[in-house]
Every structure is written in structure tokens, then in C-alpha cells.
C-alpha atoms as a PDB file:
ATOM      1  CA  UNK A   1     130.046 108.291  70.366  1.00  0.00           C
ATOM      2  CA  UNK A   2     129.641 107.195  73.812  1.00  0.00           C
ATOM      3  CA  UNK A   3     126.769 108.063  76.115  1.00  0.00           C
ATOM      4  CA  UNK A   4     123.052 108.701  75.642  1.00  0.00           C
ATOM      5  CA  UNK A   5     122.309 112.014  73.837  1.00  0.00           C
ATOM      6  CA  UNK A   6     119.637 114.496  75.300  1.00  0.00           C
ATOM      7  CA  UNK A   7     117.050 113.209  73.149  1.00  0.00           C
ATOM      8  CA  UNK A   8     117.297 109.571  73.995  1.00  0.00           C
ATOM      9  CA  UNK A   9     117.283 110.320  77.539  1.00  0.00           C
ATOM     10  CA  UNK A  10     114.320 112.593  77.430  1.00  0.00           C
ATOM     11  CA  UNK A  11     112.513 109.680  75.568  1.00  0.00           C
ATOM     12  CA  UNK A  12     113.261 107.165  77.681  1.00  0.00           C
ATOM     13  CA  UNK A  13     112.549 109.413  81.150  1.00  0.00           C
ATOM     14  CA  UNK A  14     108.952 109.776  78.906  1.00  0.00           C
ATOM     15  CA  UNK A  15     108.682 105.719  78.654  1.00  0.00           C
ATOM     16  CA  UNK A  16     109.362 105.189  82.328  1.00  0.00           C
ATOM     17  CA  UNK A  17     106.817 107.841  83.336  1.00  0.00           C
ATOM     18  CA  UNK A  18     104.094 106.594  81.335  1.00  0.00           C
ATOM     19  CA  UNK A  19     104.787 102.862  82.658  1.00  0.00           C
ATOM     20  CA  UNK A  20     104.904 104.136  86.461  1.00  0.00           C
ATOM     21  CA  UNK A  21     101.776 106.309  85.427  1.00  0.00           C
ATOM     22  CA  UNK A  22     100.232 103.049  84.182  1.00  0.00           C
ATOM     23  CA  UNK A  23     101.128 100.887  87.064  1.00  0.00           C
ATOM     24  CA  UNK A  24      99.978 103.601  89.582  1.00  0.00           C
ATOM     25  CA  UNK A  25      96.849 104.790  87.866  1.00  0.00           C
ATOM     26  CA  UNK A  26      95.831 100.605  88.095  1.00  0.00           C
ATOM     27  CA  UNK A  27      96.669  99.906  91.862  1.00  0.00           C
ATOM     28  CA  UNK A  28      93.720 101.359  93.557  1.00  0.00           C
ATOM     29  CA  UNK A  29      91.619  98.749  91.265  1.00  0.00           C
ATOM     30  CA  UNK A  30      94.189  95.510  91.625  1.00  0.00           C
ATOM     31  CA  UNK A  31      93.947  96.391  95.946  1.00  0.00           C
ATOM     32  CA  UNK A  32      90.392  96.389  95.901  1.00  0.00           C
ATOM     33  CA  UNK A  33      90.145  93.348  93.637  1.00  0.00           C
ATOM     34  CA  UNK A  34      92.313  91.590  95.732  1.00  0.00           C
ATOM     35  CA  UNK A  35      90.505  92.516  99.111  1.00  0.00           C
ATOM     36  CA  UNK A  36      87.276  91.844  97.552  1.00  0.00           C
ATOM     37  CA  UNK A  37      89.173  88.220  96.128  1.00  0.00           C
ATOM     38  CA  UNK A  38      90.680  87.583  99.841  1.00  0.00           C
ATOM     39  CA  UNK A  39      87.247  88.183 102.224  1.00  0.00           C
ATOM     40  CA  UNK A  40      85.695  85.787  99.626  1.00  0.00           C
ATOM     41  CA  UNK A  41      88.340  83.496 100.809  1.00  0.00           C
ATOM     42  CA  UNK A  42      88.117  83.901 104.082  1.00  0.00           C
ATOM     43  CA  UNK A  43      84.118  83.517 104.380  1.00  0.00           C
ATOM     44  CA  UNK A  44      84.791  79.790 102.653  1.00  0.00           C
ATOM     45  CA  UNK A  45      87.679  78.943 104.692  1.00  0.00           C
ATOM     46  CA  UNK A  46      85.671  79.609 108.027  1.00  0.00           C
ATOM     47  CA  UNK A  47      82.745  78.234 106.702  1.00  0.00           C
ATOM     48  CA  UNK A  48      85.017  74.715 106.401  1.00  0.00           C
ATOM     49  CA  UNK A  49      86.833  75.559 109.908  1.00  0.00           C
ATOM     50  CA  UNK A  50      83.059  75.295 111.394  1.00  0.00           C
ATOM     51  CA  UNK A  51      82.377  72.141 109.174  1.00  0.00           C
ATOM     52  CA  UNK A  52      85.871  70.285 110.192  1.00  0.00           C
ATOM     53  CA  UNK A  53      85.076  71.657 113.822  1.00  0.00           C
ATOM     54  CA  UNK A  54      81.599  69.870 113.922  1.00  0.00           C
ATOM     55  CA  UNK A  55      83.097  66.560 112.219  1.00  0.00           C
ATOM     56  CA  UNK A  56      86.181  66.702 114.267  1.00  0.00           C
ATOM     57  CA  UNK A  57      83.878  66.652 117.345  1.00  0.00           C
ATOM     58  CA  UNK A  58      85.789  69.476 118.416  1.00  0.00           C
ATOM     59  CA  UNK A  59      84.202  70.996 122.377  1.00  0.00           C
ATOM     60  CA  UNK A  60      83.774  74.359 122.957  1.00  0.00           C
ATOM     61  CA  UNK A  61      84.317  76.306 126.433  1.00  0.00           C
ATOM     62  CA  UNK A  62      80.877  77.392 126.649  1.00  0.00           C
ATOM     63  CA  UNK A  63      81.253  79.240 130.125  1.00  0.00           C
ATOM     64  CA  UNK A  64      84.682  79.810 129.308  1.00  0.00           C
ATOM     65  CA  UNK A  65      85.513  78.571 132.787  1.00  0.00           C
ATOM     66  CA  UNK A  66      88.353  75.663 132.452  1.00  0.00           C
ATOM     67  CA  UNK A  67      87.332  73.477 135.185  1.00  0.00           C
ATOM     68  CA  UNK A  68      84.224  72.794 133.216  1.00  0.00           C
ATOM     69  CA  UNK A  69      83.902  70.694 130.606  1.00  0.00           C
ATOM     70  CA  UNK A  70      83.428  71.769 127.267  1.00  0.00           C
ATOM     71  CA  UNK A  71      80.698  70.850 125.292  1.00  0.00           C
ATOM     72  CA  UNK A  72      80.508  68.922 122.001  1.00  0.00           C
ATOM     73  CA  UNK A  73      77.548  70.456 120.293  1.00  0.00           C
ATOM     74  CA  UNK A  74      77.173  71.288 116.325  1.00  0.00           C
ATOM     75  CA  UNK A  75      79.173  74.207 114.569  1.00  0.00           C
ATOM     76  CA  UNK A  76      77.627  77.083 112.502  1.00  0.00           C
ATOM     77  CA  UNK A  77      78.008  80.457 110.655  1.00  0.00           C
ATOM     78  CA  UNK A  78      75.065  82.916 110.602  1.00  0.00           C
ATOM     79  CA  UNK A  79      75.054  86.278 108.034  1.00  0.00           C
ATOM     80  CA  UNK A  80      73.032  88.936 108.938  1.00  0.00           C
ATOM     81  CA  UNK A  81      72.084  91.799 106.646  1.00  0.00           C
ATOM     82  CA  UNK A  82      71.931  93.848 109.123  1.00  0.00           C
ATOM     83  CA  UNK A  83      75.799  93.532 110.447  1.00  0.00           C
ATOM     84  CA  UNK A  84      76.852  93.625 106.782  1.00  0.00           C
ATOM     85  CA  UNK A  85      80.529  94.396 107.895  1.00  0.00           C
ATOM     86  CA  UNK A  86      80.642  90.827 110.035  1.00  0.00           C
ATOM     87  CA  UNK A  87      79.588  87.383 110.694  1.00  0.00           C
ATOM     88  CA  UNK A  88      79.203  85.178 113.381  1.00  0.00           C
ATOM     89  CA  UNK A  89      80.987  81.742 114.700  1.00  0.00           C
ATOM     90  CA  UNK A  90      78.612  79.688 116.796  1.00  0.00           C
ATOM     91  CA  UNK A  91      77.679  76.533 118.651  1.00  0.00           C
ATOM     92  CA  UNK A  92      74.540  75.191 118.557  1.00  0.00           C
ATOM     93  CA  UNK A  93      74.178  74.672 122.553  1.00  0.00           C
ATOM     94  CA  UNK A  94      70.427  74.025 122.503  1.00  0.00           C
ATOM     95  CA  UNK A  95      70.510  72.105 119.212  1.00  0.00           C
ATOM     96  CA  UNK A  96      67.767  73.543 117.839  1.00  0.00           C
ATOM     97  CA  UNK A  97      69.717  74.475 114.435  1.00  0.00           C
ATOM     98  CA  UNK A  98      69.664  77.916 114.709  1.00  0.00           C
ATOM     99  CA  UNK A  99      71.505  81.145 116.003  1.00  0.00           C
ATOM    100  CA  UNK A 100      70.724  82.419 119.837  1.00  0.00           C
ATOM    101  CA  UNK A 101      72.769  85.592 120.123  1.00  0.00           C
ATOM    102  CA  UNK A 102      74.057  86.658 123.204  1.00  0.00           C
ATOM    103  CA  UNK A 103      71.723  88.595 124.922  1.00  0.00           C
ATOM    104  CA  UNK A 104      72.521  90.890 128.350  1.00  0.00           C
ATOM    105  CA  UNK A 105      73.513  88.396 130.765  1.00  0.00           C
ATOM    106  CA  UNK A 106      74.109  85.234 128.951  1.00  0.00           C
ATOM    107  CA  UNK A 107      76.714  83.692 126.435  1.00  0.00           C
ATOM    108  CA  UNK A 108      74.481  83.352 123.923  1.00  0.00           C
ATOM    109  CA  UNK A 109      75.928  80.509 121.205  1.00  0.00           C
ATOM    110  CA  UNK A 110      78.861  83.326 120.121  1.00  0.00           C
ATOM    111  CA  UNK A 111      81.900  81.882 119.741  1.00  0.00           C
ATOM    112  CA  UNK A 112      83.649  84.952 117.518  1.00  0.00           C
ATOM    113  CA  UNK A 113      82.380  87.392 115.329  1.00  0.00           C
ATOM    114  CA  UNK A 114      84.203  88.107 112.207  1.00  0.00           C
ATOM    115  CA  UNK A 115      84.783  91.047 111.008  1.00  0.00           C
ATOM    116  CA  UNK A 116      84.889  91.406 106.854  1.00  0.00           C
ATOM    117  CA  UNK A 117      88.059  93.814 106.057  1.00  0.00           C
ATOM    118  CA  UNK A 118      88.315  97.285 103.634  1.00  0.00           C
ATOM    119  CA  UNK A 119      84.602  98.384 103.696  1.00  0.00           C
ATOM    120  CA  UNK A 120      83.711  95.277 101.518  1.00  0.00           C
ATOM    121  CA  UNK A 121      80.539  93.879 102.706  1.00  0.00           C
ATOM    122  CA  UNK A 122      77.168  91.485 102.798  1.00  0.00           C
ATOM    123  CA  UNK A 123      75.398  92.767 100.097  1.00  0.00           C
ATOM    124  CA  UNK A 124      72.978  90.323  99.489  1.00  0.00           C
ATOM    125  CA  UNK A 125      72.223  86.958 100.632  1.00  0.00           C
ATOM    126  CA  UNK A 126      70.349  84.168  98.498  1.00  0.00           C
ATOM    127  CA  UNK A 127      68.877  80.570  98.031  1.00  0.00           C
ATOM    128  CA  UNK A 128      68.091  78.211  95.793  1.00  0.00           C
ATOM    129  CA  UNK A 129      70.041  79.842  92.914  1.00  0.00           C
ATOM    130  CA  UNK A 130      71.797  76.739  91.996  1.00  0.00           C
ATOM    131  CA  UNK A 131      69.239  74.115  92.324  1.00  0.00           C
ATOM    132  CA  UNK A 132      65.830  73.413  91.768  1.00  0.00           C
ATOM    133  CA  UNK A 133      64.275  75.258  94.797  1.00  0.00           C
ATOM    134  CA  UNK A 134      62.026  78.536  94.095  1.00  0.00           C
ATOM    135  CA  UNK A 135      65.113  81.531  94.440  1.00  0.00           C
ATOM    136  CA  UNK A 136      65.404  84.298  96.972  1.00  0.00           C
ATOM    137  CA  UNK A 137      67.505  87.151  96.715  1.00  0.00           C
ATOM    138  CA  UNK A 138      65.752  89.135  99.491  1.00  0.00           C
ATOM    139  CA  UNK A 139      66.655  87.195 102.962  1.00  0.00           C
ATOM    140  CA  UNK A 140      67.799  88.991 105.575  1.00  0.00           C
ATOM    141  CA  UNK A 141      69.350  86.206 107.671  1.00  0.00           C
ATOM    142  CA  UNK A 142      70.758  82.486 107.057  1.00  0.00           C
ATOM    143  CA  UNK A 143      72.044  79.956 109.278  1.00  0.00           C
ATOM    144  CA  UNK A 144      74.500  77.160 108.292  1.00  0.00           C
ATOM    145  CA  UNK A 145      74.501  74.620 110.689  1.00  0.00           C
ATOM    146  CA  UNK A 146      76.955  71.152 110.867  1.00  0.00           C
ATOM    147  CA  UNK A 147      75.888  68.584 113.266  1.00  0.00           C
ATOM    148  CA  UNK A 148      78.141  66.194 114.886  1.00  0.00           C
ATOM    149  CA  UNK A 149      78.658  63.461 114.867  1.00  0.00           C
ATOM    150  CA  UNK A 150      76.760  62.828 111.393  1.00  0.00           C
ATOM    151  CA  UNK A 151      78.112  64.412 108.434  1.00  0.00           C
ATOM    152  CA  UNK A 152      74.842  66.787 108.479  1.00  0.00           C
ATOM    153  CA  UNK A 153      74.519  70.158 107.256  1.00  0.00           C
ATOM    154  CA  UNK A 154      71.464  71.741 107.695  1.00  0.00           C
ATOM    155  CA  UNK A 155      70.517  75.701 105.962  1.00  0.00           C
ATOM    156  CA  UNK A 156      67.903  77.584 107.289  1.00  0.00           C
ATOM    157  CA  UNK A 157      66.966  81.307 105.894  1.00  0.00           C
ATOM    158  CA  UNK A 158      64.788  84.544 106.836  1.00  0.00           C
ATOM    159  CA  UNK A 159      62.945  86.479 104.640  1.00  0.00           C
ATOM    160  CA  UNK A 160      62.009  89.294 107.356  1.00  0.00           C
ATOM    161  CA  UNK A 161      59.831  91.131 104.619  1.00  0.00           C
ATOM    162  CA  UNK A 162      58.239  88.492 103.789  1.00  0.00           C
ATOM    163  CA  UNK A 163      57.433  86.833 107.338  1.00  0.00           C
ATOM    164  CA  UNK A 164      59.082  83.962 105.329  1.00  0.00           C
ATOM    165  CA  UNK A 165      61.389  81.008 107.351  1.00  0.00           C
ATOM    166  CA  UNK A 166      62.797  78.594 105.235  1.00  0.00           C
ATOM    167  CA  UNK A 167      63.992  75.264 106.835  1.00  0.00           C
ATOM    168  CA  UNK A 168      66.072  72.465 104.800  1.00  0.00           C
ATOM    169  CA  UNK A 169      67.769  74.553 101.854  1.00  0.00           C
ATOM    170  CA  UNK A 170      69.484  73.147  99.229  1.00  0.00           C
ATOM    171  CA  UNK A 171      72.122  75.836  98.689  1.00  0.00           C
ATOM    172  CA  UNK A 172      73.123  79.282  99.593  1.00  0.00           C
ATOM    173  CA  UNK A 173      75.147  82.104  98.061  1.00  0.00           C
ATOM    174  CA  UNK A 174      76.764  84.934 100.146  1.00  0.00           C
ATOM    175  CA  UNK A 175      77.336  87.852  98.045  1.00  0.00           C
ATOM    176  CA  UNK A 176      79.937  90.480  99.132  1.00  0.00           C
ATOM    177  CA  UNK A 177      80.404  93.661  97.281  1.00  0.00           C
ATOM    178  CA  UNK A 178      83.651  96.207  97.779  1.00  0.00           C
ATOM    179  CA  UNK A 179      82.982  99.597  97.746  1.00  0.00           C
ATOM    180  CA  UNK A 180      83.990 100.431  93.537  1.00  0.00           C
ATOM    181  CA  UNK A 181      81.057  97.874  93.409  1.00  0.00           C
ATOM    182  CA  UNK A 182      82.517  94.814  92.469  1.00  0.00           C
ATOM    183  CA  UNK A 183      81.016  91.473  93.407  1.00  0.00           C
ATOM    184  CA  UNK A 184      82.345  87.872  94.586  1.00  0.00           C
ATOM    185  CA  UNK A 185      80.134  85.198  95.436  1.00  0.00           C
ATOM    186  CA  UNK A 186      80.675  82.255  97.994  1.00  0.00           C
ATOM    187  CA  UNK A 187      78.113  78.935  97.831  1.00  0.00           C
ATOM    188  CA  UNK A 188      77.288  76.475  99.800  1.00  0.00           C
ATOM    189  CA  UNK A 189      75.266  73.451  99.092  1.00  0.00           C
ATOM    190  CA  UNK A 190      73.347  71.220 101.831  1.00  0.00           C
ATOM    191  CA  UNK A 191      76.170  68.453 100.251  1.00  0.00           C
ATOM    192  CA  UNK A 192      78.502  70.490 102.674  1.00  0.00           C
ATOM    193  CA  UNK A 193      80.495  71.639  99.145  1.00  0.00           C
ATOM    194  CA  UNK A 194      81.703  74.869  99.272  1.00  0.00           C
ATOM    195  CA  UNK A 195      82.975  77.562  96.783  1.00  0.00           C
ATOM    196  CA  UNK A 196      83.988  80.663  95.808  1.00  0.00           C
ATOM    197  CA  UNK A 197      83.966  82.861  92.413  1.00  0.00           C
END
């Protein structure tokens, strides 16, 4: 006999549908795992463009005007609970270590804000967790700061609760959540290591 009979066809139209049910049904969860996988990805790869920046020695337009020069001041990355779908690019123009947002009028430190993609988001933002240092699950704000020329990273937290500043950190972790609930984690250690799981 040649050809498929009616019941071999129906059985394997049956087969295909319950693999393209299969592989449907699962997509929503492999998208969001991915988005989730790639925004932990991007935090740590900016995170090292502001430490290569600040190594590098690389100036900054600070009045974005080009017959100025530009200056040559240490690279950071502040969170902020707050803005839990973004982050913020800076240089440290005062060099006092720490974030001055722009405010009506002036520059500020700004240099971009990044925006984190597909409602995932800051959902929490901790110290000490891999090191000896007392941890902290509740800040509200942290500051990683590179200094240039010296191969210096400096961490600095807020615990806005608390009325609590930390200075001189030994590690971080930024913890982003999608919206199914799903967590990734990106650390940072005063070493200047970075990583994500």
C-alpha cells in the first residue's frame, strides 16, 4: 500500500499539536527568563564600561560644549530604589565619591540614565552578603564609584529607614526581579570583580 492511512495521519496531526502546544505553552516563561538573564547582563557590562572608563582615563564633556575641555574625573553607577525601572551613569565632578543629580539648572554628574527593559526591575539592593561585613537587605541607594588614575573602587550605601550611610563596603548585590517573580543577582566586590547569577 502506498500512502498514509486516515489513522496514521490523524495520529501524527495529534503528535505535532501536542509538541507546538508544548513549545507555545513554554515561551512566555523562556522570554521572560531570558529578559530577566539579559538586564542582568547588561547591569555588569555597564558596571565594567564605568570601571574601564575610569582606568582608561577616559574625559567626559561635562558642559557638553566642544570647545571646552573635557574633564578626567572618576566613573560611577548609582541604583536607586526609588527609580526601580533605571540606573544612572555618572562622573564624579566634585570627587567627593558620591552621586549629585542634576538638579533645575545644572548638569548635575548625569552622564545617561539606563533604562532596565520588559517591566523587570530593582527589587532589592544589598551589602555585605558575601563577606564578613554585618548584611543589609534594606538600602535604598548605593553608589559604585572608580577613581582614576588608581585602580580604586570605592561602595558607599543608604539605608534611608534607618538614617544609616555606609562608607567603604566590601561588596554589593543588585537584585532584579521580572514580573512572574523570578530573580537574578549581579555582585560587585570593592576588588572591582564583578558577576552575575
Amino acid at each position: 500500500m502506498k500512502g498514509f492511512t486516515l489513522l496514521e495521519g490523524l495520529i501524527t496531526i495529534i503528535i505535532l499539536g501536542i509538541i507546538t502546544g508544548t513549545i507555545l505553552g513554554n515561551y512566555n516563561d523562556f522570554a521572560a527568563a531570558l529578559s530577566l538573564r539579559r538586564n542582568a547582563q547588561q547591569i555588569a557590562l555597564t558596571i565594567r564600561e564605568a570601571q574601564a572608563s575610569a582606568f582608561a582615563v577616559r574625559g567626559f564633556d561635562h558642559d557638553r560644549n566642544t570647545s571646552t575641555a573635557p574633564v578626567f574625573n572618576s566613573w560611577g553607577i548609582h541604583f536607586d530604589k526609588t527609580v526601580p525601572g533605571s540606573y544612572s551613569i555618572f562622573v564624579d565632578l566634585d570627587g567627593d565619591k558620591l552621586y549629585d543629580a542634576p538638579s533645575p539648572g545644572l548638569a548635575g554628574e548625569l552622564v545617561q540614565t539606563v533604562k532596565i527593559s520588559n517591566n523587570v526591575t530593582i527589587s532589592e539592593l544589598c551589602k555585605g552578603l558575601r563577606s564578613s561585613e554585618p548584611d543589609n537587605c534594606d538600602l535604598d541607594r548605593m553608589t559604585i564609584v572608580y577613581q582614576r588614575p588608581n585602580p580604586d573602587t570605592t561602595l558607599k550605601a543608604w539605608d534611608d529607614a534607618a538614617g544609616t550611610f555606609y562608607q567603604n563596603v566590601p561588596d554589593f548585590e543588585i537584585r532584579i526581579k521580572s514580573p512572574d517573580g523570578n530573580e537574578r543577582t549581579v555582585a560587585v566586590w570593592l576588588s572591582g570583580q564583578i558577576s552575575g547569577r
